[in-house]
Protein backbone atom coordinates (compact mmCIF):
# COMPACT_ATOMS: atom_id res chain seq x y z
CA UNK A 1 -12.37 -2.36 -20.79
CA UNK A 2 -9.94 -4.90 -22.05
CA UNK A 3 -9.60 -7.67 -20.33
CA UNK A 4 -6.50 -9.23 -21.66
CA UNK A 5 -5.04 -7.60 -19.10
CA UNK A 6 -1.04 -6.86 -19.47
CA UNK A 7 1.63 -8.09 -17.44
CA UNK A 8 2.80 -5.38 -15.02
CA UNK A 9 -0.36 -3.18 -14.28
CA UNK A 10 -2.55 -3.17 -11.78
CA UNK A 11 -5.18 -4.83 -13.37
CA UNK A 12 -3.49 -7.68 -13.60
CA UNK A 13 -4.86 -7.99 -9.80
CA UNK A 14 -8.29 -9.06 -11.37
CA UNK A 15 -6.49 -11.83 -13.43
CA UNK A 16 -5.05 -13.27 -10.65
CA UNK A 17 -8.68 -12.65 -8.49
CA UNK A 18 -9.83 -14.30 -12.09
CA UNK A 19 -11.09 -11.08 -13.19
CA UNK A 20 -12.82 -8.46 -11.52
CA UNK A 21 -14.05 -7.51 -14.74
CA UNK A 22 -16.76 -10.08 -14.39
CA UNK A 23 -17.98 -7.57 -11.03
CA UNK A 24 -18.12 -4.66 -13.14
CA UNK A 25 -19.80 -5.91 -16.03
CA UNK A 26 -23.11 -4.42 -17.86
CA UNK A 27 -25.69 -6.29 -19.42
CA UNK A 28 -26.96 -3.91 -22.02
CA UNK A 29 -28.52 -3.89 -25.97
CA UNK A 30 -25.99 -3.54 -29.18
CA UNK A 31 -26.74 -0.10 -29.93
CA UNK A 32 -25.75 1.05 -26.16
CA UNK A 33 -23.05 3.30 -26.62
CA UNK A 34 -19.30 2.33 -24.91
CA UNK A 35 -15.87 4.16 -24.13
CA UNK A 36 -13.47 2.39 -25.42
CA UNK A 37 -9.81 2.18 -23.25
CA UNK A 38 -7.74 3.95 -23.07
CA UNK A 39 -9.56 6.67 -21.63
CA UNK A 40 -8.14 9.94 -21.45
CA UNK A 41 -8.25 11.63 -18.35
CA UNK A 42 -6.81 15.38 -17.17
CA UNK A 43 -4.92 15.41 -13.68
CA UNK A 44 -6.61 18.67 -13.47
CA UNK A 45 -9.54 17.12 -13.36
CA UNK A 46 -9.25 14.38 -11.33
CA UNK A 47 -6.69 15.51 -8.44
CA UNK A 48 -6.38 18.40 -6.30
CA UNK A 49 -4.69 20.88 -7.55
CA UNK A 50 -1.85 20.79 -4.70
CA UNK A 51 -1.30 17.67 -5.35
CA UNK A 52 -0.36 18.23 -9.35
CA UNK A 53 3.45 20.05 -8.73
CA UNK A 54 5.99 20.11 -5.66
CA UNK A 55 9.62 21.03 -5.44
CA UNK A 56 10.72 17.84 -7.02
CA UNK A 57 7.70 16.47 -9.32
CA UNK A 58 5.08 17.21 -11.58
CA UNK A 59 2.28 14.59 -12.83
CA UNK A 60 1.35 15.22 -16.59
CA UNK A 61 -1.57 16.81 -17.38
CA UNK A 62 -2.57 13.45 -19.87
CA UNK A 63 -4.20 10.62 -17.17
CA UNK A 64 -5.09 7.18 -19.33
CA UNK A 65 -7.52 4.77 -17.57
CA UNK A 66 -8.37 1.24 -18.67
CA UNK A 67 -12.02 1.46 -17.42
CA UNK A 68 -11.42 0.78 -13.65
CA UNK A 69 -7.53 2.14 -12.72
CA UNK A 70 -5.89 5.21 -13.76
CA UNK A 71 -2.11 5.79 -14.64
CA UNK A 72 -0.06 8.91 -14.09
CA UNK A 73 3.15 9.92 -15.53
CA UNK A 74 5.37 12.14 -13.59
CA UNK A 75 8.58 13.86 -14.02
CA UNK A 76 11.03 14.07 -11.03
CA UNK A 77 14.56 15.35 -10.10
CA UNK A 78 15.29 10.96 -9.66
CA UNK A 79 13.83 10.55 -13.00
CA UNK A 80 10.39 9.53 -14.66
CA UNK A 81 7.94 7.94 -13.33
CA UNK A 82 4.97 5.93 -14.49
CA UNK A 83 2.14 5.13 -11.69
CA UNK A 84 -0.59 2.94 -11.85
CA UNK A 85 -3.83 3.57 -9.68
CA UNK A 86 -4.17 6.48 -7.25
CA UNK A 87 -3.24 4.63 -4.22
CA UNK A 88 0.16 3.78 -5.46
CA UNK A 89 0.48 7.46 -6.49
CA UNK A 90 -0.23 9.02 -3.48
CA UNK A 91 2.46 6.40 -1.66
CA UNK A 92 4.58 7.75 -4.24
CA UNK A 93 3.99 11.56 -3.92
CA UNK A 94 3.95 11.44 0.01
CA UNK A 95 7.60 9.75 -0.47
CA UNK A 96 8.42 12.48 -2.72
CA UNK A 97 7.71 15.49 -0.59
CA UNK A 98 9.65 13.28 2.44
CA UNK A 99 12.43 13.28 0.42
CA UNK A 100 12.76 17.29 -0.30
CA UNK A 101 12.46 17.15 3.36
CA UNK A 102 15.06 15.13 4.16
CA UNK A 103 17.54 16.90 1.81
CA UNK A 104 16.74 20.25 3.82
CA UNK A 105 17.98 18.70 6.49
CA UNK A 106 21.27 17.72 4.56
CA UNK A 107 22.09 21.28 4.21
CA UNK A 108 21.63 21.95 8.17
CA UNK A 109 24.58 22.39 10.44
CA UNK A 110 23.48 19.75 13.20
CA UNK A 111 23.08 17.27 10.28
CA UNK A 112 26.93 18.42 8.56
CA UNK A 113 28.16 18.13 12.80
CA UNK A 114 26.46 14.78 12.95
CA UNK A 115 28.06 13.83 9.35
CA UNK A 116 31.59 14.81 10.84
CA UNK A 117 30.96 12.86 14.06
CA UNK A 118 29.91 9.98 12.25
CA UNK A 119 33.46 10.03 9.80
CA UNK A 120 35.62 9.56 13.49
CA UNK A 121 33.05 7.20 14.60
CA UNK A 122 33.04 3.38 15.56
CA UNK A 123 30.17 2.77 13.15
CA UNK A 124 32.01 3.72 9.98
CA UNK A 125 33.39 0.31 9.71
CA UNK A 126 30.11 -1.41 10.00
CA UNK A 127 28.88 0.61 7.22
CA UNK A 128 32.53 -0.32 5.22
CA UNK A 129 31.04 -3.49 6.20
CA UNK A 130 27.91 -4.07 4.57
CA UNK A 131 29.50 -2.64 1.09
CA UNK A 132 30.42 -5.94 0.38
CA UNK A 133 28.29 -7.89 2.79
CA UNK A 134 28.78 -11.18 0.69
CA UNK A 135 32.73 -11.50 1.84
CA UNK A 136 32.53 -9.94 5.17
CA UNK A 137 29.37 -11.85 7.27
CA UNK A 138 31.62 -14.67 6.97
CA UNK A 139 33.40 -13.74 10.13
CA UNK A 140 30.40 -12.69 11.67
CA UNK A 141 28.46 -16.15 11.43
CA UNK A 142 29.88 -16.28 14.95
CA UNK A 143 30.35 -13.08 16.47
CA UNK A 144 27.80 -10.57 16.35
CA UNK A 145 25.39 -12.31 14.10
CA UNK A 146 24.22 -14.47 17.18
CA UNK A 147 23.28 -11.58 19.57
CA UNK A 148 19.58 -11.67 18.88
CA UNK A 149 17.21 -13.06 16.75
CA UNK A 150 16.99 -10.72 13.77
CA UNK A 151 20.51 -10.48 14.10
CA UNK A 152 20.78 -14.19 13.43
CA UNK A 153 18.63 -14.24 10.74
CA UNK A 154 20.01 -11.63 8.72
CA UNK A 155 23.26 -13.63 8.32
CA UNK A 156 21.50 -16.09 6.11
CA UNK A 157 18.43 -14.59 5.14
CA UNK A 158 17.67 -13.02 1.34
CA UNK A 159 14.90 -11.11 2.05
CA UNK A 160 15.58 -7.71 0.42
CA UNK A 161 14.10 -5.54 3.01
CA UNK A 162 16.25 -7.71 5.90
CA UNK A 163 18.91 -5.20 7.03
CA UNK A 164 22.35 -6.57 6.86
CA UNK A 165 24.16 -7.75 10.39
CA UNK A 166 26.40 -4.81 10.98
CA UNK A 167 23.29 -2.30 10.81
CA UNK A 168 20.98 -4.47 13.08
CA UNK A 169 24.21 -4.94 15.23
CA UNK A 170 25.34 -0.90 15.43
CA UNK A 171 21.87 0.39 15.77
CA UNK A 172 21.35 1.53 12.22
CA UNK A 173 18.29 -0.10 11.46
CA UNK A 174 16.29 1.10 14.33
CA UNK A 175 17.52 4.77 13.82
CA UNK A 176 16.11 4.08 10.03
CA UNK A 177 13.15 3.06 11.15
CA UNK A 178 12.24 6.11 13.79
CA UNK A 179 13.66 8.43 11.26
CA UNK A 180 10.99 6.85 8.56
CA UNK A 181 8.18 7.14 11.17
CA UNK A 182 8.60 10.51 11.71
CA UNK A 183 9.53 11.76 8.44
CA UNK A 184 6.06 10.02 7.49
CA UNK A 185 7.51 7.50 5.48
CA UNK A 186 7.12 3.38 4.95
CA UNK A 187 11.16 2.40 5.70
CA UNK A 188 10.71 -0.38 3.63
CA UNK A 189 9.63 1.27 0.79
CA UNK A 190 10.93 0.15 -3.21
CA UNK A 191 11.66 3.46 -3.73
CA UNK A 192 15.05 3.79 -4.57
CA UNK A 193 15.73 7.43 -4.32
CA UNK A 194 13.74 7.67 -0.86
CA UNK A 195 16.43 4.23 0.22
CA UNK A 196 19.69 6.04 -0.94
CA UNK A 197 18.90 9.44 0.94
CA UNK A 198 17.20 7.79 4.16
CA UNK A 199 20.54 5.16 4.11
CA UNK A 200 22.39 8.05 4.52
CA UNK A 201 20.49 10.20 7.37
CA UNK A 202 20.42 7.08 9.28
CA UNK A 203 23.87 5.75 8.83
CA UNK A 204 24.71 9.45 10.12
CA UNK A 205 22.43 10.00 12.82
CA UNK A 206 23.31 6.48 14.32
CA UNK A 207 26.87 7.29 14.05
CA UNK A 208 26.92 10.75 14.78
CA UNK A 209 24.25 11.40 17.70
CA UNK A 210 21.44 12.86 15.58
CA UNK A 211 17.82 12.62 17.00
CA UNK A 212 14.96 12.27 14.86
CA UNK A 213 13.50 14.98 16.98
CA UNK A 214 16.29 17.40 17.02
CA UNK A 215 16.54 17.01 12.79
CA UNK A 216 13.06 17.32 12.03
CA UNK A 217 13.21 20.85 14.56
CA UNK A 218 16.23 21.89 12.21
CA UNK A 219 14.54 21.36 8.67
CA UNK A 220 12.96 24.85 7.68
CA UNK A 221 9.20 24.65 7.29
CA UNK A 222 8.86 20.99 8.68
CA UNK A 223 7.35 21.59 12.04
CA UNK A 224 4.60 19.37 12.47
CA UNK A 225 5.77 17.24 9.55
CA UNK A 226 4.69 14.00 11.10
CA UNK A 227 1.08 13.49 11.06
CA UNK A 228 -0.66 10.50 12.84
CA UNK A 229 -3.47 8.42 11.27
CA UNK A 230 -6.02 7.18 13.32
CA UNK A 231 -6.98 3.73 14.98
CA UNK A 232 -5.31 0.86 13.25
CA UNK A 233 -3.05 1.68 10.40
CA UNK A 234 -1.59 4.25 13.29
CA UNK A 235 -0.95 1.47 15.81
CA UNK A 236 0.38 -0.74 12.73
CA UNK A 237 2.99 1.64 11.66
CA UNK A 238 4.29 1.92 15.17
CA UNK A 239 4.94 -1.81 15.45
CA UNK A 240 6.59 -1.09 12.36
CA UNK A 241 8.58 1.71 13.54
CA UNK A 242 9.73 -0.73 17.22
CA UNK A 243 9.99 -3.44 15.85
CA UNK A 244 12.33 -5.83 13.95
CA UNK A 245 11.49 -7.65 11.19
CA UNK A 246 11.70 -11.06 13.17
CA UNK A 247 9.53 -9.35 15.74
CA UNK A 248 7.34 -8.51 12.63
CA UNK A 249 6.72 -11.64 11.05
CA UNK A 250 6.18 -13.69 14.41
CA UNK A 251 3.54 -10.85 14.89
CA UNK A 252 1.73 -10.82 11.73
CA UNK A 253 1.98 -14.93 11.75
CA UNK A 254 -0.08 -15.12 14.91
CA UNK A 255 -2.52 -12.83 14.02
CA UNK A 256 -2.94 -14.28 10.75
CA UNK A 257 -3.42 -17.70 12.63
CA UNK A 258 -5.97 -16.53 15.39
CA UNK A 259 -7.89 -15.73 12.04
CA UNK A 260 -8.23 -19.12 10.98
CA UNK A 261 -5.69 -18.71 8.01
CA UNK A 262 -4.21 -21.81 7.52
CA UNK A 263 -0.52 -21.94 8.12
CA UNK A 264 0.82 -22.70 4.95
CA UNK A 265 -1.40 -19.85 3.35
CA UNK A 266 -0.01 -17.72 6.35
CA UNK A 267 3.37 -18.50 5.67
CA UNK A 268 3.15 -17.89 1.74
CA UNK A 269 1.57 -14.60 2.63
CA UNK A 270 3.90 -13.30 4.68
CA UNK A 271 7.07 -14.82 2.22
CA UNK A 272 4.78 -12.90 -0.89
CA UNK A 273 7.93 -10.40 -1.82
CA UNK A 274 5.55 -7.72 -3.59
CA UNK A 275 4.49 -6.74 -0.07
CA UNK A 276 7.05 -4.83 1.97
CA UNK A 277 7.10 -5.61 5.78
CA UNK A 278 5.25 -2.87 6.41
CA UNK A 279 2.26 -3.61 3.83
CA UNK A 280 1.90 -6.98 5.22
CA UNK A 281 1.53 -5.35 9.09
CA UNK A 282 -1.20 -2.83 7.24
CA UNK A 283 -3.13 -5.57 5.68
CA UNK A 284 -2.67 -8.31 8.56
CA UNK A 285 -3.96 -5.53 10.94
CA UNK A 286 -6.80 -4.35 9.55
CA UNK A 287 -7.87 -7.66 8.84
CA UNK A 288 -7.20 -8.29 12.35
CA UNK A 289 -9.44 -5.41 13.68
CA UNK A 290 -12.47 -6.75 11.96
CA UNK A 291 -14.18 -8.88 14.75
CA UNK A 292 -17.58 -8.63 13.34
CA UNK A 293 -16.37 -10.41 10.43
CA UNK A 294 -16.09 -13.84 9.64
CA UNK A 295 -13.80 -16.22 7.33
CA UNK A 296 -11.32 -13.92 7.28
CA UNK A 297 -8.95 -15.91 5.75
CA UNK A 298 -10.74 -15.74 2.21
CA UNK A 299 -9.62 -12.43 2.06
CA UNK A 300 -5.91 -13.62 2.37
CA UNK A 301 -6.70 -16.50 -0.42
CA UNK A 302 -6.94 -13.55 -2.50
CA UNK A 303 -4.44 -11.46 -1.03
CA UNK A 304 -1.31 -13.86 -1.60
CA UNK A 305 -2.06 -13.79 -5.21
CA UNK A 306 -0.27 -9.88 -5.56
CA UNK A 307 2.58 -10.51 -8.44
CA UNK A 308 3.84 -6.83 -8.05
CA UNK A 309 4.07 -3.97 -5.72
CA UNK A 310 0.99 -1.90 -7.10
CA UNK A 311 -1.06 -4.98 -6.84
CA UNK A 312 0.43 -5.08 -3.14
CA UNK A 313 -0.60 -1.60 -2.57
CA UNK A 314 -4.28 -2.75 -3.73
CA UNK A 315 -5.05 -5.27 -1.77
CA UNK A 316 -4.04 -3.71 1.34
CA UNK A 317 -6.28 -0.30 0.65
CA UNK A 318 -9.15 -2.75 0.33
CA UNK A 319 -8.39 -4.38 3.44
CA UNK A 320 -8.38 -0.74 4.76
CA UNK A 321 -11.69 0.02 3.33
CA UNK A 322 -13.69 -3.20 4.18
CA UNK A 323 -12.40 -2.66 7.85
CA UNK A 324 -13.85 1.07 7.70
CA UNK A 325 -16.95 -0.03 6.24
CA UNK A 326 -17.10 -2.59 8.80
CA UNK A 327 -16.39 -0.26 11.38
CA UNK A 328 -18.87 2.29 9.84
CA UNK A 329 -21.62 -0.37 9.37
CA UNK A 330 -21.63 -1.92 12.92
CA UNK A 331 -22.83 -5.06 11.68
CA UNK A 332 -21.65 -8.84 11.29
CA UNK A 333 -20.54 -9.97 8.04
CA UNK A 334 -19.31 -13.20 6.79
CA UNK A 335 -16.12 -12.91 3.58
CA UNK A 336 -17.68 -14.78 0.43
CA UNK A 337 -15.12 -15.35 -2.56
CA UNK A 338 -16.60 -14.60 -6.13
CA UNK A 339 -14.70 -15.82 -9.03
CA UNK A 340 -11.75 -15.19 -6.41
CA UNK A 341 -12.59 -11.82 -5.46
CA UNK A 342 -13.40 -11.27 -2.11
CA UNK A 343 -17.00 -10.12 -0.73
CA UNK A 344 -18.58 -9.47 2.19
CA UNK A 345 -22.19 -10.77 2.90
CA UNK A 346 -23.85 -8.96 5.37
CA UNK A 347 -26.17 -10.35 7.95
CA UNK A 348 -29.12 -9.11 6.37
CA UNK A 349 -28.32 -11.15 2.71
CA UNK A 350 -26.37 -8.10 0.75
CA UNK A 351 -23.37 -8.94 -0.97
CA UNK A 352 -21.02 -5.93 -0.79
CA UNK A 353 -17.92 -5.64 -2.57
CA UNK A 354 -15.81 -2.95 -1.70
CA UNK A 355 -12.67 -2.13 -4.26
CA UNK A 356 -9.90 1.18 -4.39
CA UNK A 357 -10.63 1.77 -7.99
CA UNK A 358 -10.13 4.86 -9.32
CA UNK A 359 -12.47 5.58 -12.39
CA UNK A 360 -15.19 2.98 -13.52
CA UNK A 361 -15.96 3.82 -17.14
CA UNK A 362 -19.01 2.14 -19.36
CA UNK A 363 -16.69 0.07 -21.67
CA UNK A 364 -17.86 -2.46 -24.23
CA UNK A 365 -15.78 -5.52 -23.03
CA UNK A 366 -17.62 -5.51 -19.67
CA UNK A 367 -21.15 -6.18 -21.30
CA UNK A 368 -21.76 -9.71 -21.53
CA UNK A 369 -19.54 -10.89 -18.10
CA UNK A 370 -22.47 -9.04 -15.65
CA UNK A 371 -25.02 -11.49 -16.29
CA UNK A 372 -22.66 -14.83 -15.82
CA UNK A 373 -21.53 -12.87 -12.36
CA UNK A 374 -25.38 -12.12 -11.61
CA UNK A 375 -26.19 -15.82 -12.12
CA UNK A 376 -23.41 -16.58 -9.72
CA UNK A 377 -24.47 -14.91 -7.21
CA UNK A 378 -28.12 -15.80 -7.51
CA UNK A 379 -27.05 -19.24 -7.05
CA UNK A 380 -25.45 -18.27 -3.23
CA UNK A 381 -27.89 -18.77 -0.61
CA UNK A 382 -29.69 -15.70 1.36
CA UNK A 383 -28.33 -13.08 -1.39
CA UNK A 384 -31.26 -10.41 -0.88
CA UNK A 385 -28.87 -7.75 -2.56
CA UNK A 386 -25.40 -6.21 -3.88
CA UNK A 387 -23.66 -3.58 -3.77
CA UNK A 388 -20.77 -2.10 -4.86
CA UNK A 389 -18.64 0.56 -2.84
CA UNK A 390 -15.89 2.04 -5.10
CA UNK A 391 -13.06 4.64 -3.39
CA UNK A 392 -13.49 7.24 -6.03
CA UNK A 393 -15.82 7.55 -9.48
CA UNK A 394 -17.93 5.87 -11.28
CA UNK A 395 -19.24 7.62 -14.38
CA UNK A 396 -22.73 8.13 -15.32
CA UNK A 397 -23.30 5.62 -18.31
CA UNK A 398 -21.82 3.22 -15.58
CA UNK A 399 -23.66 3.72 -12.91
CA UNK A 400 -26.85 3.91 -14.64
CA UNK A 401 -26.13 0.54 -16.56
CA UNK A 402 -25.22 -1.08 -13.37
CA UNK A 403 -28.09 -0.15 -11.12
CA UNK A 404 -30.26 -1.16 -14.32
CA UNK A 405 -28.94 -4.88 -13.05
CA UNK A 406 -29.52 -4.56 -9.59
CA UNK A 407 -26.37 -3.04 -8.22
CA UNK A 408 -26.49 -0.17 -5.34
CA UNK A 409 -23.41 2.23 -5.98
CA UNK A 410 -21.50 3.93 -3.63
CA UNK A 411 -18.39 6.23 -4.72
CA UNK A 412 -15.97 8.38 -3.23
CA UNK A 413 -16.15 5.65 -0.12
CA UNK A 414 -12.56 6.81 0.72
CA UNK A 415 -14.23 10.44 1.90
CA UNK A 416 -17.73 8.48 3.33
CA UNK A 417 -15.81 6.12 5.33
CA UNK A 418 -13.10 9.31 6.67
CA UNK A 419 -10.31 7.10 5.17
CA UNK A 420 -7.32 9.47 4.67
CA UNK A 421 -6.74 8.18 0.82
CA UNK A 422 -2.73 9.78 1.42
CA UNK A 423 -2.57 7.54 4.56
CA UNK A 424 0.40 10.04 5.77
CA UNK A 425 -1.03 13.27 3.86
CA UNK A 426 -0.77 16.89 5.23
CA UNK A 427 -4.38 17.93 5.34
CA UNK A 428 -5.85 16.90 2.01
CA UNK A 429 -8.41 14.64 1.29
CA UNK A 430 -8.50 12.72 -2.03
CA UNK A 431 -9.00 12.37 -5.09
CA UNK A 432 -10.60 11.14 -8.32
């Protein structure tokens, strides 16, 4: 693998952790043989096959991994697309079929009767409004802008995902938000494609009387489109879904405090803009749920370092998994921070490091950083083990090299730990 590691992929997570490559490294004799990245990969191969074409996309048969993360290219009706690691692409693909969903339900009368409502309706000056929200919140500094709290805030606040006054103000925002939970959907995601089209349904079902409910029963082949995951991220995504984003971050703040994270880490955290509101909840929540374990706040030390969405995306799928594990594993655990990357040490002395990688290949750059790790780690009191728990594959000459050193392997954790890797998928399980 080569760890030079480029601006704008997802390994750049393991520069800023200062290099997961050092966890994955082999120890092993010059005339070991070594793939060298990129490594070509077949989506054939490595997804299922429903997942490879829909209405609206198709991923390329050609998959190139750098030794740990894979990236897909896609074609779509909105354009290209180039996606790095499998969680981000299944975010991506679940937005995707949402969005063929919610243009079906363009083309249905009660939407067109809500649309024509809407046109006559009191709320098609607020949306005039925030067309050129710069000029016009000036006369609402003291009108509507001080109703509630959010509403407040939004006057002055840049946060991208912050709706504007008139929306918070005329209902829009929650309508968005319902319409996003049942559609499946994050309503905060970057997607700009899945923003334009759910802007519109909820600028027209807030003006024009349209239900969630009553859409979803109009859209042709979408009954039983919304699908609830289990336990936490379930409960997260309705606090998402209810409440505002002031309501939000006072939420996410406390928990994050009750954890022991300092405040001024907290705060950076939840200011980090590469994680939507609704990432943050994820991550904060399942962090949350994990009473057995201690110095949580390590995790978050690690966590605040995300300098991009994908990275975002990470982070919060390992929170997901070390919660399951902990879950699945019934036993106390303390977080331990190697070279930045966060571990859990169990109570009986193993060091487990769990990590949403996609395809761990035997590469040549990885050979001499195992040993310096190993030494590391040997240093740390109590250490009677290590493991490593990966979400999907690790490849023979990999695995073999690795246990050589003294590492236990899991893979495919996301199926072990009944993670659903598509957290809003339609009956799939996943992937590599």
């Amino acid at each position: 693998m080569h760890c030079s590691l480029r601006v704008g992929t997802v390994v750049t997570l393991f520069a800023a952790m200062l290099s997961l490559c050092s966890l994955l490294s082999l120890s092993a004799g010059a005339s070991e043989e070594f793939q060298k990245p990129p490594i070509t990969l077949e989506a054939s191969e490595v997804l299922p096959k429903n997942l490879l074409t829909g209405p609206n996309y198709r991923i390329k048969e050609t998959v190139k991994n750098d030794g740990l993360v894979n990236t897909y290219e896609l074609e779509t009706s909105y354009g290209p697309l180039s996606v790095e690691g499998t969680v981000h692409l299944l975010v991506r693909l679940n937005e995707l079929k949402a969005l063929q969903r919610m243009e079906k339900l363009k083309e249905t009368g009660v939407y067109k009767e809500a649309l024509k409502k809407s046109a006559q309706g009191p709320l098609k000056g607020a949306q005039a409004l925030v067309t050129d929200p710069a000029e016009n919140v000036k006369g609402a500094e003291t009108g509507i802008g001080r109703w509630f709290s959010d509403v407040g805030r939004s006057i002055v606040n840049t946060d991208p995902h912050q709706a504007h006054v008139p929306e918070t103000a005329a209902g829009q925002s929650p309508t968005r938000r319902k319409f996003a939970y049942d559609f499946g959907i994050n309503p905060y995601s970057g997607y700009q494609p899945l923003q334009k089209v759910l802007n519109d349904i909820s600028w027209t079902a807030a003006a024009g009387g349209l239900t969630s409910k009553v859409a979803l029963s109009a859209i042709p082949g979408a009954a039983g489109v919304m699908v609830s995951t289990a336990g936490t991220a379930d409960a997260m995504k309705t606090l998402v879904r209810d409440k505002s984003l002031a309501q939000l971050e006072k939420i996410n703040e406390k928990k994050l405090l009750a954890m022991g994270v300092p405040a001024g880490l907290a705060k950076k955290f939840l200011k980090n803009p590469h994680y939507n509101p609704q990432e943050l909840t994820l991550l904060a929540g399942e962090l949350y749920s994990m009473k057995n374990v201690k110095d949580r706040q390590k995790f978050i030390v690690s966590a605040v370092r995300a300098t991009e969405e994908s990275l975002a995306l990470f982070m919060r799928a390992q929170a997901q998994m070390i919660a399951a594990y902990s879950a699945y594993m019934k036993a106390q655990a303390t977080f331990v921070n190697i070279s930045g990357t966060p571990f859990l040490k169990t109570k009986d002395g193993v060091l487990v490091g769990l990590f949403p990688l996609d395809h761990i290949a035997h590469t040549p750059t990885l050979v001499h950083r195992e040993k310096a790790l190993s030494e590391a780690i040997s240093k740390l009191p109590g250490i009677k083990g290590k493991e490593l728990w990966i979400g999907w594959k690790v490849d023979t000459a990999a695995r073999k090299a690795l246990e050589t050193n003294g590492w236990r392997i899991q893979e495919r954790v996301y199926d072990m730990l009944g993670l659903r890797a598509l957290d809003w998928a339609d009956d799939q399980s996943c992937c590599p």
